[in-house]
PDB file of N, CA and C in Angstrom:
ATOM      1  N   UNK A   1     313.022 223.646 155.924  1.00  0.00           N
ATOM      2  CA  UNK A   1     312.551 222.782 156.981  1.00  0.00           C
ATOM      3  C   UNK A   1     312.650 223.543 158.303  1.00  0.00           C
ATOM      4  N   UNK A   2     311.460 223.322 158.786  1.00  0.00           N
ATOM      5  CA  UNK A   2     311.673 224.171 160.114  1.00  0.00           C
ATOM      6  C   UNK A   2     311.969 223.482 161.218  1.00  0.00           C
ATOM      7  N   UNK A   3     313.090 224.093 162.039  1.00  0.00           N
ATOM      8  CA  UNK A   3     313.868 223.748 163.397  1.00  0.00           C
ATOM      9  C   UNK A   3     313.073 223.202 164.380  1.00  0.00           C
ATOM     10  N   UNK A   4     313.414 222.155 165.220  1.00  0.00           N
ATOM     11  CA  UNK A   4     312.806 221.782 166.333  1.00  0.00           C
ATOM     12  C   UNK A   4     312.343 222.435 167.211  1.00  0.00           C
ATOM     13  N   UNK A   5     311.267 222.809 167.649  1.00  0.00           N
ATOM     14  CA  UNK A   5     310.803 224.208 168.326  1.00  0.00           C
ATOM     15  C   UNK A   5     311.324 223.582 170.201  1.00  0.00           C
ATOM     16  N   UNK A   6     311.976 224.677 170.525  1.00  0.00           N
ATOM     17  CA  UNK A   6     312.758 224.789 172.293  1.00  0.00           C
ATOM     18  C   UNK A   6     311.392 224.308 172.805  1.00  0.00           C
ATOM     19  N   UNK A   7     310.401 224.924 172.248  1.00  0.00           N
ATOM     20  CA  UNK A   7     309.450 224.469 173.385  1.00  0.00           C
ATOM     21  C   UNK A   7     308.437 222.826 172.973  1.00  0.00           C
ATOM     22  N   UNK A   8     308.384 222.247 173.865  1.00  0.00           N
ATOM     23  CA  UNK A   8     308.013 221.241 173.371  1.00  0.00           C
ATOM     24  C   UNK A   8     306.420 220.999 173.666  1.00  0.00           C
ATOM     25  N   UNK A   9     306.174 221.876 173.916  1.00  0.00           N
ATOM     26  CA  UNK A   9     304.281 222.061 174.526  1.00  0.00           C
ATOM     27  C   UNK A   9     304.083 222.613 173.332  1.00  0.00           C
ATOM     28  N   UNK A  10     304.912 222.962 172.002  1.00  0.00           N
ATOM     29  CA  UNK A  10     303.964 223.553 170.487  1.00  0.00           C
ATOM     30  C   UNK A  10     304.302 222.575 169.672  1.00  0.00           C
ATOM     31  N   UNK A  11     303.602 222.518 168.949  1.00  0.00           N
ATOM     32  CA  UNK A  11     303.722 221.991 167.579  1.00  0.00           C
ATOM     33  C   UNK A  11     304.953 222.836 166.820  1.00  0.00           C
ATOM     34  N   UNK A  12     305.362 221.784 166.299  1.00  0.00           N
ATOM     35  CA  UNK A  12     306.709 222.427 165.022  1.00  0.00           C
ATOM     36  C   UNK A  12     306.336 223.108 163.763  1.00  0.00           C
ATOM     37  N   UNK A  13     305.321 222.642 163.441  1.00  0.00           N
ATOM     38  CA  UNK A  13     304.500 222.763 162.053  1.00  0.00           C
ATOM     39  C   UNK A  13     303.440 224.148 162.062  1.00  0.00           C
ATOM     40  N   UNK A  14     302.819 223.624 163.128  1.00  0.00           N
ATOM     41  CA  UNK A  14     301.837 225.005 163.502  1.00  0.00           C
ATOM     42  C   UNK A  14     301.882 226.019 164.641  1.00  0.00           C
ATOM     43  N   UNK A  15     302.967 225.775 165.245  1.00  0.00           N
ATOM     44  CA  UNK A  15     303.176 226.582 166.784  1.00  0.00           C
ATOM     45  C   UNK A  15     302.071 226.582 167.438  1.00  0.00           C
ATOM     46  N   UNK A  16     300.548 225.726 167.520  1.00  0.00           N
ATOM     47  CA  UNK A  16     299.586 225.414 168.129  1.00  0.00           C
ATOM     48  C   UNK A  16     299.926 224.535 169.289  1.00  0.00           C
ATOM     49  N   UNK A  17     299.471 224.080 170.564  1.00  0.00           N
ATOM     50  CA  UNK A  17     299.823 224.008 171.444  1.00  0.00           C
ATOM     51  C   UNK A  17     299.721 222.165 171.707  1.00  0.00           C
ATOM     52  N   UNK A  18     300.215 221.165 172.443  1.00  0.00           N
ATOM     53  CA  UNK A  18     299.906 219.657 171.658  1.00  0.00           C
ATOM     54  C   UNK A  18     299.279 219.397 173.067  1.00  0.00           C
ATOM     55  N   UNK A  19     298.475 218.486 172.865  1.00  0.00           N
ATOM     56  CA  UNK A  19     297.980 217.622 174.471  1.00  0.00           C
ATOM     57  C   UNK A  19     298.914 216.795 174.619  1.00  0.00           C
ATOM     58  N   UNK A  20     299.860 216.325 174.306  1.00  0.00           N
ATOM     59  CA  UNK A  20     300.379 215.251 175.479  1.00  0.00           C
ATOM     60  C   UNK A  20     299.736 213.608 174.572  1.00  0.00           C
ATOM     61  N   UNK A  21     298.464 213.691 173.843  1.00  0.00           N
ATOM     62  CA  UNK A  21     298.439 212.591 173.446  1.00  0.00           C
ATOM     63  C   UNK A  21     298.196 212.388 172.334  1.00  0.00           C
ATOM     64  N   UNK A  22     297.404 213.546 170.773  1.00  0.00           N
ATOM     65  CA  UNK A  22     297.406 213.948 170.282  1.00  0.00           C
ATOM     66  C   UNK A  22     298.283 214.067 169.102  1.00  0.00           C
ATOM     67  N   UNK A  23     300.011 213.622 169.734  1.00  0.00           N
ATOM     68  CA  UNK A  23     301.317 214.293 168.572  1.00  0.00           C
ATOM     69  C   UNK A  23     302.345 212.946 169.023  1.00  0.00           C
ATOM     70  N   UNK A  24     303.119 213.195 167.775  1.00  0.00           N
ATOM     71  CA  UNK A  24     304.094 212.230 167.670  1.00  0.00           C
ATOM     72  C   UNK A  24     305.389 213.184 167.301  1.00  0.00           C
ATOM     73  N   UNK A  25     306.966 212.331 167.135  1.00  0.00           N
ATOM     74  CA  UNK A  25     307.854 213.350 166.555  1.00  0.00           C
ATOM     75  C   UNK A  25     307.767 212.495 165.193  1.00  0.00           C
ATOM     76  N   UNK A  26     308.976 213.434 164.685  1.00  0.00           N
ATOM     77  CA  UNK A  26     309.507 213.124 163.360  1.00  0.00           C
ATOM     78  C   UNK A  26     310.557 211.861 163.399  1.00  0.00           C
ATOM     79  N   UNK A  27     310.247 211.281 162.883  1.00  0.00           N
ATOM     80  CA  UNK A  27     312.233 210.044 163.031  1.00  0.00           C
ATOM     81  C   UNK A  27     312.562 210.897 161.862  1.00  0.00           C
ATOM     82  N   UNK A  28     312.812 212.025 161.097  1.00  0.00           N
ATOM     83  CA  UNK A  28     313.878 211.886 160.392  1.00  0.00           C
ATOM     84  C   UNK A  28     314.429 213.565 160.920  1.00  0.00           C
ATOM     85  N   UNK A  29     313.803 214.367 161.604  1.00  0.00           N
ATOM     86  CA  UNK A  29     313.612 215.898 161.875  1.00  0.00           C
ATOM     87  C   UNK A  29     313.929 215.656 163.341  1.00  0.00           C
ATOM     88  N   UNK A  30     312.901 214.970 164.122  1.00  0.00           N
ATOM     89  CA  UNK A  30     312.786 214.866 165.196  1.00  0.00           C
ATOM     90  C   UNK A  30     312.059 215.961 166.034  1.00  0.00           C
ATOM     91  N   UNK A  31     311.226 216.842 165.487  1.00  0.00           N
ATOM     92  CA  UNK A  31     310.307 217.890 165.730  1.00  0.00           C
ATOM     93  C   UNK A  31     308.736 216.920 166.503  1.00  0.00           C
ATOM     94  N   UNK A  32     308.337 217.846 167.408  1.00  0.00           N
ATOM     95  CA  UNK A  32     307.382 217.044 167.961  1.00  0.00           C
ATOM     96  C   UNK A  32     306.153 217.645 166.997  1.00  0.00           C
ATOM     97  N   UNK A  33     305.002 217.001 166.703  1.00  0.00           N
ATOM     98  CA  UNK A  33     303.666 217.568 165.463  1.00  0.00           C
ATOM     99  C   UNK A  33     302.421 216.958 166.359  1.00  0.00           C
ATOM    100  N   UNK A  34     301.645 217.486 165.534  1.00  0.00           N
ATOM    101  CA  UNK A  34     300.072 217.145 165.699  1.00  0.00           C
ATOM    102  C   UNK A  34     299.670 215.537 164.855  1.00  0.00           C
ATOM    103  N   UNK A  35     299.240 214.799 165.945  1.00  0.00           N
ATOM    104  CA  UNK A  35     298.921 213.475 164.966  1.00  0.00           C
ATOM    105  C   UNK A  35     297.820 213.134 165.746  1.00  0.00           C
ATOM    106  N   UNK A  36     296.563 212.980 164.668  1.00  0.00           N
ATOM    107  CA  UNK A  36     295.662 212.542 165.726  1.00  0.00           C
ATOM    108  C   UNK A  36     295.404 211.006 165.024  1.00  0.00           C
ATOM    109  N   UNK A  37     294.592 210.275 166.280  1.00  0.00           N
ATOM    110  CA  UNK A  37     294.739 208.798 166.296  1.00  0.00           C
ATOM    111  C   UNK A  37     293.396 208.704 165.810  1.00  0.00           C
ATOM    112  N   UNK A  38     292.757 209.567 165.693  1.00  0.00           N
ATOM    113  CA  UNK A  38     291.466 208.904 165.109  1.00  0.00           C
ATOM    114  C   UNK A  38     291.089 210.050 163.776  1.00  0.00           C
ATOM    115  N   UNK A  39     290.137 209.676 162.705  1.00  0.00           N
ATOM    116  CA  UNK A  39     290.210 209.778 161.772  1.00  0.00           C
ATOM    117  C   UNK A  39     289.265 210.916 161.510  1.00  0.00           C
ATOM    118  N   UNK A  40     288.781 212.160 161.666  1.00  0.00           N
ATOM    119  CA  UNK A  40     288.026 213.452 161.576  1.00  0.00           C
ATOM    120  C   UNK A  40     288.387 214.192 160.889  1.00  0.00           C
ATOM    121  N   UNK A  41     287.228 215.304 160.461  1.00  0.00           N
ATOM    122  CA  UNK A  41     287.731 216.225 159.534  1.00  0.00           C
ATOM    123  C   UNK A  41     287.630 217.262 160.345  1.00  0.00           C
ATOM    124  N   UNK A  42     287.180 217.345 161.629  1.00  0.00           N
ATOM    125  CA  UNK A  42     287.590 218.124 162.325  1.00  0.00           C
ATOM    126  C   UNK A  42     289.120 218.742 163.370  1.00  0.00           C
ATOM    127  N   UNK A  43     289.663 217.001 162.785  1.00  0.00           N
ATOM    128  CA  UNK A  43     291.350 217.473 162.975  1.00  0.00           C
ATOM    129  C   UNK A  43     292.287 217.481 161.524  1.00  0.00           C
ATOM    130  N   UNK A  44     293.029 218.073 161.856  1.00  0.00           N
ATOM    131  CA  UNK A  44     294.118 218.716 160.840  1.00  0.00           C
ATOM    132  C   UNK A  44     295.956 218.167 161.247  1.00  0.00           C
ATOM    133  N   UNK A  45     295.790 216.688 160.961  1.00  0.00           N
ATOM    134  CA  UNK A  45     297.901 216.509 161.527  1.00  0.00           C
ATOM    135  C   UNK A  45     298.292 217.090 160.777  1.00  0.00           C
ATOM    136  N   UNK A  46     299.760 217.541 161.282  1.00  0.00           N
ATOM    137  CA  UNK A  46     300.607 218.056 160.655  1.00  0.00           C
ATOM    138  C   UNK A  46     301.988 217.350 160.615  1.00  0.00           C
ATOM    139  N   UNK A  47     301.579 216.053 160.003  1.00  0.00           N
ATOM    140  CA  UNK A  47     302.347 215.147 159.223  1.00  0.00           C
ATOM    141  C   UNK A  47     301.398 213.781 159.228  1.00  0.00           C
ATOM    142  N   UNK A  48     302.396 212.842 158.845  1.00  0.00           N
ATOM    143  CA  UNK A  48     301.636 211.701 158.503  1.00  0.00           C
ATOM    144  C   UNK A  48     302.544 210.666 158.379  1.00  0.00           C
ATOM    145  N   UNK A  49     302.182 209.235 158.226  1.00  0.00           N
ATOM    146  CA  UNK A  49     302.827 207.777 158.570  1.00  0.00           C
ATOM    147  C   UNK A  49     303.374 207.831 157.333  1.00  0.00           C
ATOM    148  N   UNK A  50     304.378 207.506 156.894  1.00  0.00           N
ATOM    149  CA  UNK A  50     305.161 206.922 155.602  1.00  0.00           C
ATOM    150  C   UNK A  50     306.096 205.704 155.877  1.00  0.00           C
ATOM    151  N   UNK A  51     306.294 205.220 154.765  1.00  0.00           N
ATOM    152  CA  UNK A  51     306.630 203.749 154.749  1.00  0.00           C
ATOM    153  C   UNK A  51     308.345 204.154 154.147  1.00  0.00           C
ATOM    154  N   UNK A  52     309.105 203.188 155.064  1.00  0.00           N
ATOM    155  CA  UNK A  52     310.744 203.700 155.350  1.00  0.00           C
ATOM    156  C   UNK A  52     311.039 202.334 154.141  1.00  0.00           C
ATOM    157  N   UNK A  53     311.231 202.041 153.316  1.00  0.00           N
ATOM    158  CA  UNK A  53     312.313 201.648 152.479  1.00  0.00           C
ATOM    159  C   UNK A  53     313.166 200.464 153.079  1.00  0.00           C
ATOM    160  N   UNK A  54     314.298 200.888 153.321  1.00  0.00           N
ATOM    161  CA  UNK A  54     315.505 200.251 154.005  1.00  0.00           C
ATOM    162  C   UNK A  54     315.141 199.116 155.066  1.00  0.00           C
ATOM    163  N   UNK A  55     314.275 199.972 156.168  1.00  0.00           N
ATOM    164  CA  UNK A  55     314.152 199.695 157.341  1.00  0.00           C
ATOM    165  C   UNK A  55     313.321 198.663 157.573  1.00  0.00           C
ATOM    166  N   UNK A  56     311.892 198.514 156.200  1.00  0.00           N
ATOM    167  CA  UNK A  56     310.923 198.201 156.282  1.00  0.00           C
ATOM    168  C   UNK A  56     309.921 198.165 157.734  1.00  0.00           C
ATOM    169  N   UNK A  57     310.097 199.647 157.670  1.00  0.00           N
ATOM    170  CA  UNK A  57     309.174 199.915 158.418  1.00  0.00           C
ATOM    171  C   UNK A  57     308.283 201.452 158.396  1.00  0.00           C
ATOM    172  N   UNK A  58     306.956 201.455 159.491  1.00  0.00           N
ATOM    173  CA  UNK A  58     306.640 202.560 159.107  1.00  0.00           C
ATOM    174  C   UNK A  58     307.072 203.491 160.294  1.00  0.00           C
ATOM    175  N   UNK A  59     307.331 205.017 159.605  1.00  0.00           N
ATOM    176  CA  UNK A  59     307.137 205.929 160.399  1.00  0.00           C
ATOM    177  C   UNK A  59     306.625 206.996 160.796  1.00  0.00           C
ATOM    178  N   UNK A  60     306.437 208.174 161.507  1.00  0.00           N
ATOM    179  CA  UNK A  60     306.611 209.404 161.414  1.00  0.00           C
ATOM    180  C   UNK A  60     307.092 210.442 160.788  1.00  0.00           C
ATOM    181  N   UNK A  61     306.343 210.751 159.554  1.00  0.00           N
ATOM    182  CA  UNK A  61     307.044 212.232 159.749  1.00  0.00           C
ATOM    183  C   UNK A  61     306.011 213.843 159.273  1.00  0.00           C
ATOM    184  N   UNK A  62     306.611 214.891 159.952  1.00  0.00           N
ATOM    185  CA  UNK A  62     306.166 215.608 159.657  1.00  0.00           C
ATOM    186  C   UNK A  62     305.883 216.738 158.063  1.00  0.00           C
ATOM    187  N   UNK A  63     305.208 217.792 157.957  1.00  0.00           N
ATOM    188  CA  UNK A  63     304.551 217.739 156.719  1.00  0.00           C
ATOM    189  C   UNK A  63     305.838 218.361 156.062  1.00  0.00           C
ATOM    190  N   UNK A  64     307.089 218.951 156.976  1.00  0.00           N
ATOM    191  CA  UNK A  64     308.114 219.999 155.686  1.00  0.00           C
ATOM    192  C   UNK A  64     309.043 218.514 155.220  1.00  0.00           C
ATOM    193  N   UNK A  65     309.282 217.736 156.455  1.00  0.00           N
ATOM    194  CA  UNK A  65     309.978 216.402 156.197  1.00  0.00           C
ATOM    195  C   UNK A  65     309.340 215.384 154.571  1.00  0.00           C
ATOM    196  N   UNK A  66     308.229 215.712 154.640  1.00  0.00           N
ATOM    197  CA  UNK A  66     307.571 214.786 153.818  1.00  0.00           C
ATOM    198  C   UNK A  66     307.262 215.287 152.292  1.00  0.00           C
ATOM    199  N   UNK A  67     307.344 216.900 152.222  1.00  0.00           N
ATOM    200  CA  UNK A  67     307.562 217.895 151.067  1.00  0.00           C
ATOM    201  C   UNK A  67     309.329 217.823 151.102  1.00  0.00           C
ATOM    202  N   UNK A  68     310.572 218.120 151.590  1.00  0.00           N
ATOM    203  CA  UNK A  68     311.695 217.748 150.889  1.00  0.00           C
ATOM    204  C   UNK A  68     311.512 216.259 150.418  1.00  0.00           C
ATOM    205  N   UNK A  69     311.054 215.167 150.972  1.00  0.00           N
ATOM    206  CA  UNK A  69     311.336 214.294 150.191  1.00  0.00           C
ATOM    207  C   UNK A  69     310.700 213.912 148.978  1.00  0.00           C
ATOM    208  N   UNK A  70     309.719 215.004 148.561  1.00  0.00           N
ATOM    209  CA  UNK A  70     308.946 214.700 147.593  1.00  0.00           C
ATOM    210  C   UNK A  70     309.957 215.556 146.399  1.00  0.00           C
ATOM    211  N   UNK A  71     310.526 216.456 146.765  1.00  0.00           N
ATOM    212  CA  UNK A  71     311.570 217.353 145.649  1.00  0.00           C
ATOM    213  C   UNK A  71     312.697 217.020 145.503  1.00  0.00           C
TER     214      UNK A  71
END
């Protein structure tokens, strides 16, 4: 799983650079990612919404967060 990147103007996932409106963090990492709000194949997030169990609720998380919990 990769570390919360110091800088918070990149993506965690892709070290690509985020707009400001574009990205969300992780609730379980807390890494800031690429999330886009509308639905294209010309964007690429690097994570996605999953459904929390416990909490019953949904959240954030990014794509290494969402591969450990699949193993």
């Amino acid at each position: 799983m990769k570390e919360q990147t110091p800088d918070l103007n990149l993506c965690a996932m892709c070290d690509k650079g985020l707009d400001g409106q574009n990205e969300t963090n992780c609730q379980r990492c807390g890494c800031f990612f690429h999330y886009y709000w509308t639905d294209s194949p010309d964007y690429r997030s690097c994570g996605a919404l999953a459904s929390h169990d416990d909490a019953l609720a949904i959240v954030f998380l990014c794509i290494d967060c969402i591969a450990h919990s699949r193993s």
